[in-house]
Protein backbone atom coordinates (compact mmCIF):
# COMPACT_ATOMS: atom_id res chain seq x y z
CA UNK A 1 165.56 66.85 76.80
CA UNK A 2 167.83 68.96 78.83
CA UNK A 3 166.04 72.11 78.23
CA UNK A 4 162.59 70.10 78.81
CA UNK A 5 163.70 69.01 82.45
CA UNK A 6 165.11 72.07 83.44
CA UNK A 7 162.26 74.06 82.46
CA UNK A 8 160.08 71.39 84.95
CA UNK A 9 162.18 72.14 87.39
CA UNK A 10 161.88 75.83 86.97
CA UNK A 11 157.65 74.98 87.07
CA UNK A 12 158.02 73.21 89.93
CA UNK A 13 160.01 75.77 91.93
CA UNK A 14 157.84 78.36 91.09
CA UNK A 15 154.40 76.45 92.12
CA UNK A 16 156.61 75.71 95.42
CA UNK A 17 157.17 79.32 95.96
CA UNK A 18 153.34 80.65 95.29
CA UNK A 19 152.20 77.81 97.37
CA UNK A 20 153.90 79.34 100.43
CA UNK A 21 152.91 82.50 99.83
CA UNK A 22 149.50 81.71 99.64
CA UNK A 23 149.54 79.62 103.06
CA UNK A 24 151.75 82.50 104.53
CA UNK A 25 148.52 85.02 103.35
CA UNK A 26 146.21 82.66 104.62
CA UNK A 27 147.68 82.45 108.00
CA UNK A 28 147.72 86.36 108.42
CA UNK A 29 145.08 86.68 107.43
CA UNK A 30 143.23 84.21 109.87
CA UNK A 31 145.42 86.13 112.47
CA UNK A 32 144.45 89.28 111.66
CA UNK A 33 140.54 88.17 112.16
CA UNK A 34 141.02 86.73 115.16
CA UNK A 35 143.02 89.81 116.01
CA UNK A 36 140.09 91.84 114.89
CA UNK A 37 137.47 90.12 116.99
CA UNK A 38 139.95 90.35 120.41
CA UNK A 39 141.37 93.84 119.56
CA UNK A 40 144.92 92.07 120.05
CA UNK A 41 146.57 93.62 116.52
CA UNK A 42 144.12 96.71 116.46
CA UNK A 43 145.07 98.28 119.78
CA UNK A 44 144.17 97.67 123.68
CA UNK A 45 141.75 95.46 125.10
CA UNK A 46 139.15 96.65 126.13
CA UNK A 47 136.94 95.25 129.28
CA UNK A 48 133.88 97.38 128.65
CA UNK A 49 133.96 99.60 125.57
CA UNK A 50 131.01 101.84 123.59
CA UNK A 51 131.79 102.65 120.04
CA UNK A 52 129.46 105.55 118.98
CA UNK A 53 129.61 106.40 115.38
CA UNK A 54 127.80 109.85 115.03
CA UNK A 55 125.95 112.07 111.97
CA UNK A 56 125.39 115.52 112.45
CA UNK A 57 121.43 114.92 112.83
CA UNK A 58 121.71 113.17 115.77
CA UNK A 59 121.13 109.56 114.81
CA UNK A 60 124.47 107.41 115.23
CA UNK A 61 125.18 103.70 115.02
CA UNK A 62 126.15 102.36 119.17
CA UNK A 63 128.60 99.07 119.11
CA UNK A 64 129.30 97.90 122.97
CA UNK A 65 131.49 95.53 123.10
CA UNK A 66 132.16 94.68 126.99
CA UNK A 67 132.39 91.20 129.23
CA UNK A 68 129.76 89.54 131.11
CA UNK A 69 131.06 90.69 134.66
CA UNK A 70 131.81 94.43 133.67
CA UNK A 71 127.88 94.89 132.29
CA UNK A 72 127.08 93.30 135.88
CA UNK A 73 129.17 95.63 137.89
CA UNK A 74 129.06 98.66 135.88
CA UNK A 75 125.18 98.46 134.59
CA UNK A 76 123.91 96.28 136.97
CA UNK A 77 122.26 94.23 134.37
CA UNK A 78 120.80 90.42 135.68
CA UNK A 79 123.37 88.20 134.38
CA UNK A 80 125.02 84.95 135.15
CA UNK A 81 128.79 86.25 135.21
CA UNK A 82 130.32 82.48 135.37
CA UNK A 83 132.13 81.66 132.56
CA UNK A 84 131.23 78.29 132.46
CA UNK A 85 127.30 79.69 131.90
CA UNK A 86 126.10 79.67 127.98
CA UNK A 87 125.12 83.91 126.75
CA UNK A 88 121.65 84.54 126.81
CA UNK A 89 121.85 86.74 123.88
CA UNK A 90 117.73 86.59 123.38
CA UNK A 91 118.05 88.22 127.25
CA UNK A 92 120.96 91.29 126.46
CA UNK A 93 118.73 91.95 123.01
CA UNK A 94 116.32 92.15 125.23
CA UNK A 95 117.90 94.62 127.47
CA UNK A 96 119.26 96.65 124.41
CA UNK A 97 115.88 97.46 122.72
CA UNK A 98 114.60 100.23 123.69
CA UNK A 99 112.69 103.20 121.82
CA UNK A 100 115.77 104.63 121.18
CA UNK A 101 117.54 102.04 120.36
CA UNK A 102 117.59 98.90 117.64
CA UNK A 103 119.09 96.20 118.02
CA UNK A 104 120.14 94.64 115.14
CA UNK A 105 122.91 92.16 116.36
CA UNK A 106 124.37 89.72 119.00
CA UNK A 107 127.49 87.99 119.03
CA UNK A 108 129.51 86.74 121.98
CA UNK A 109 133.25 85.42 122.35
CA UNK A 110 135.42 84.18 125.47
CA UNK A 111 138.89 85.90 126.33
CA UNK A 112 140.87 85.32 129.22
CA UNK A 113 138.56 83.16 130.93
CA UNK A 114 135.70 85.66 130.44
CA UNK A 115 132.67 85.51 127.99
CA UNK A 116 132.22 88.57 125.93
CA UNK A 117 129.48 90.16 123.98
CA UNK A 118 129.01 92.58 121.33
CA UNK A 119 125.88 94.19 120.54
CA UNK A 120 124.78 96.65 117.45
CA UNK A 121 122.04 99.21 117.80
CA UNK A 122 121.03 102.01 115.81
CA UNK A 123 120.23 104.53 117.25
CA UNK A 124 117.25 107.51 116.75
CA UNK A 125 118.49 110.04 118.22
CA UNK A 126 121.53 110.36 120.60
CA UNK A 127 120.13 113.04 122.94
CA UNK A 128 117.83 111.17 123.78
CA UNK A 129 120.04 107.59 124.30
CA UNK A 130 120.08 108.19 128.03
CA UNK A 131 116.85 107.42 128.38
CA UNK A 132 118.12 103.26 127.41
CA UNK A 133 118.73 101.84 130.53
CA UNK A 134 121.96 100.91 129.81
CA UNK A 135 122.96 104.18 129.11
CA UNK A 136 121.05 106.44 131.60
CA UNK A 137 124.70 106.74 133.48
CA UNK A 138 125.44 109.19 130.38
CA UNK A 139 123.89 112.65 129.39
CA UNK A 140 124.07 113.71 125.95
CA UNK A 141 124.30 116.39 124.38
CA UNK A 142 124.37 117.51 120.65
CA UNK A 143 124.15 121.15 118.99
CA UNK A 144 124.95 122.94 116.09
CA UNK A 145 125.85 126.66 116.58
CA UNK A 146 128.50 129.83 115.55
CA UNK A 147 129.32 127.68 112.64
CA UNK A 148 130.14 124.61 114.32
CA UNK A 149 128.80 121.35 116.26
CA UNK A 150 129.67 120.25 119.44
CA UNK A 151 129.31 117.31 121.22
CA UNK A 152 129.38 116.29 124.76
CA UNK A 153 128.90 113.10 126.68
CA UNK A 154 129.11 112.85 130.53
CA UNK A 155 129.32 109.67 132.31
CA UNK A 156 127.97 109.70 135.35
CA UNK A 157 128.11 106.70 138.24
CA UNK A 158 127.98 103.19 137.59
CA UNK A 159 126.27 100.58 139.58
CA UNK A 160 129.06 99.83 141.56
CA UNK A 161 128.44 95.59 142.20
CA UNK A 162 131.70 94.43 143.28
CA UNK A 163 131.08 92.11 145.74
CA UNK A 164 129.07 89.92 143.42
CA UNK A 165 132.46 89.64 141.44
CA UNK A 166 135.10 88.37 143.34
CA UNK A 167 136.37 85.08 141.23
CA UNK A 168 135.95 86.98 137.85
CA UNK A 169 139.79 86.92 137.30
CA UNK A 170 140.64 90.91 137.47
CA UNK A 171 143.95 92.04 137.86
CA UNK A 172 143.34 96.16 137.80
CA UNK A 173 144.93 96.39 134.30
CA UNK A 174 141.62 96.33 133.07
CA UNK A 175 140.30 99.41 131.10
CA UNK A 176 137.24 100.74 129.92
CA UNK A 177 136.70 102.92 126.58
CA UNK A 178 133.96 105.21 125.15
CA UNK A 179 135.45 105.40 121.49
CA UNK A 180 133.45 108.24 119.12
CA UNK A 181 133.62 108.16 115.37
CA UNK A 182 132.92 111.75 114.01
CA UNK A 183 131.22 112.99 110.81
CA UNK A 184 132.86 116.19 110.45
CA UNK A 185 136.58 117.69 110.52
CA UNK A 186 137.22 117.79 114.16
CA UNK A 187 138.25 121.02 115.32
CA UNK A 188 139.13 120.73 119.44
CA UNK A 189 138.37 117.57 121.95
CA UNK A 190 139.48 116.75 125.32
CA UNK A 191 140.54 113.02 125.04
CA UNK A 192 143.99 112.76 126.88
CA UNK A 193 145.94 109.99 127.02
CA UNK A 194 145.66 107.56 129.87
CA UNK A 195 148.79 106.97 130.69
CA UNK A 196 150.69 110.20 130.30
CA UNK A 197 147.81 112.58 130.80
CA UNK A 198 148.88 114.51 127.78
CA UNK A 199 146.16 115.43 124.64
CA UNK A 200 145.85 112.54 122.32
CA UNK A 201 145.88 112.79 118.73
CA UNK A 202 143.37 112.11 116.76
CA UNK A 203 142.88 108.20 115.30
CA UNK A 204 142.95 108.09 111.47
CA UNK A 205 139.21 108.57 110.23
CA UNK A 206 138.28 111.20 112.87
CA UNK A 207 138.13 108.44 115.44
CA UNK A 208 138.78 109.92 119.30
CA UNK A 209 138.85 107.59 122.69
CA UNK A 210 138.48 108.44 126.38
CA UNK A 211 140.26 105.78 128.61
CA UNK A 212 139.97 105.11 132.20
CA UNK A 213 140.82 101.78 134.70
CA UNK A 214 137.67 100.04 135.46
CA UNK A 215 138.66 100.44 139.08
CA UNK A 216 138.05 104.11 138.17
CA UNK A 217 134.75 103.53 136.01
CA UNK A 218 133.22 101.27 139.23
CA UNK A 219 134.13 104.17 141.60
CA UNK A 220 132.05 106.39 138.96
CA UNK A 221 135.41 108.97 138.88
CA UNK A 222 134.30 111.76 136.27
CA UNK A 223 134.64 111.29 132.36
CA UNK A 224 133.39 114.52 130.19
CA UNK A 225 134.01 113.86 127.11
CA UNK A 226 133.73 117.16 124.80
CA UNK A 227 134.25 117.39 120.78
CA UNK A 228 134.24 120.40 118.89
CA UNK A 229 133.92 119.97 114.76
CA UNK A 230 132.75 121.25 111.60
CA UNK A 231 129.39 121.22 110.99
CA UNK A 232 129.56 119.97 107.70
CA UNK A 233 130.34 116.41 107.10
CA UNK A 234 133.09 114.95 105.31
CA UNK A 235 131.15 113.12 102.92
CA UNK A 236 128.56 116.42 102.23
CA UNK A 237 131.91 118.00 101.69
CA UNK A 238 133.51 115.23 99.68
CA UNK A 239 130.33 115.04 97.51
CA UNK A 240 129.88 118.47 96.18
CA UNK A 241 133.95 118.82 95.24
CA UNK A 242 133.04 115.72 93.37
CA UNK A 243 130.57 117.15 91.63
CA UNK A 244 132.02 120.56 91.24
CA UNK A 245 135.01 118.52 89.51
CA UNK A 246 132.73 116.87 87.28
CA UNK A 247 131.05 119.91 86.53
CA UNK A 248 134.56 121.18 85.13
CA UNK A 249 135.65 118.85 83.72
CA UNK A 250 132.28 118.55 81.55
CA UNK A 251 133.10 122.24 80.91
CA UNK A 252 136.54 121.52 79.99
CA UNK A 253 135.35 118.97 77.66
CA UNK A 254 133.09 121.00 76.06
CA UNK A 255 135.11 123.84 75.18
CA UNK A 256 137.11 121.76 73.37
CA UNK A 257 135.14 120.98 71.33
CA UNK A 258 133.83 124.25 70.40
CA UNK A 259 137.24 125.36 70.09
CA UNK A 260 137.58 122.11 67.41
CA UNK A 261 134.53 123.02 65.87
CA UNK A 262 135.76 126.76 65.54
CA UNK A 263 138.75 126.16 64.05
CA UNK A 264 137.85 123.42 61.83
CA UNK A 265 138.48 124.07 58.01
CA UNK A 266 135.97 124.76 56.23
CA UNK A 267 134.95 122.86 53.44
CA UNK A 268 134.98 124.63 50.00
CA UNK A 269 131.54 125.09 48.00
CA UNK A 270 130.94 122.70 45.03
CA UNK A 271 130.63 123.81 41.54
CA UNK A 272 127.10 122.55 39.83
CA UNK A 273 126.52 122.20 36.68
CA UNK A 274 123.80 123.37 34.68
């Protein structure tokens, strides 16, 4: 009986244990989502920010994910910036589609007393995305030449609407991001680091950022933003040493067995009667 109630006990401590671990997992994990949607874990936060993931053909997949007020003082778009007003997000698809662009979707979220939206396009061709209102303050550019591609993207002037944004709750920490995420093994950029003004590395997965204060993005103070890289992409690359490794190892595989084959004994003949 002894053994029996000490082995319950054991049970018991041990269903204890897992049960906390799960409901410690659980709890990450929930903060790690919410992290995820604010940017709190994942790095700064951003007040307006484009995300441009980019193939070597030109089309590229366009995430903005910005407040209310900053698309009303830096695009000028016709939008109720009180927070206390419900997103329209029938009116910013609306705004997104273009010809160039496809929407395909619209969420929104409220941080520090702000509502926020993010919106997903694809995108046909990214020299020609300035020609989407909400982009027209950029020029594009996107070639492939001496071996290499290069990409540039200027930001030009915003609409400058301050005065219609007084009560908006901005303390000039703000900061606005154009974020690229690059196909190919990048080979020079000129991202620098906000703060220090020194080059910044590289993000893991060939992800690059330009920073400035949004005071600086509303007084349209110059961002070129310039990426030299391979113009091969990772995953073309990736793909044929996959294949050239199968390839080999098929080889491999069959040379042994010709080598079994070869040195196989031979079986001897056998004697028939008459």
């Amino acid at each position: 009986m002894e053994n029996v109630r000490q082995g319950r006990a054991t049970i018991q401590y041990i269903i204890r244990v897992m049960s906390r671990a799960v409901l410690a997992a659980v709890v990450i994990a929930a903060a790690a989502a919410a992290a995820a949607c604010t940017g709190g874990l994942l790095g700064r936060q951003y007040e307006y920010e484009e995300d441009l993931s980019l193939a070597l053909d030109g089309t590229a997949t366009l995430v903005v994910n910005a407040s209310i007020p900053s698309l009303v003082a830096l695009r000028g778009l016709d939008l109720d910036a009180s927070p206390s007003t419900r997103v329209d997000r029938d009116k910013i698809r609306a705004v997104y589609q273009t010809p160039v662009t496809k929407v395909t979707r619209v969420t929104d979220w409220r941080r520090a007393g702000r509502r926020f939206v993010q919106v997903r396009m694809n995108v046909t061709d990214v020299r020609r995305l300035t020609e989407a209102p909400p982009f027209s303050w950029s020029r594009y550019m996107l070639k492939i030449a001496d071996g290499k591609a290069v990409f540039e993207q200027t930001v030009g002037a915003s609409a400058l609407r301050r005065g219609t944004l007084q009560q908006v709750g901005w303390n000039g920490s703000e900061i606005v991001a154009f974020r690229l995420h690059l196909p190919s093994r990048i080979l020079w950029h000129n991202s620098r680091d906000l703060e220090t003004d020194q080059p910044k590395d590289q993000a893991r997965g060939n992800i690059l950022a330009w920073e400035q204060h949004l005071a600086d993005r509303l007084d349209g103070a110059p961002l070129d933003m310039i990426v030299e890289m391979e113009n091969q992409s990772i995953l073309h690359r990736t793909l044929w040493l996959f294949v050239g490794a199968f390839g080999a190892a098929v080889l491999v595989l069959l040379s042994l067995i010709w080598w079994a084959m070869r040195k196989a004994p031979r079986e001897p003949a056998t004697a028939t009667g008459p």
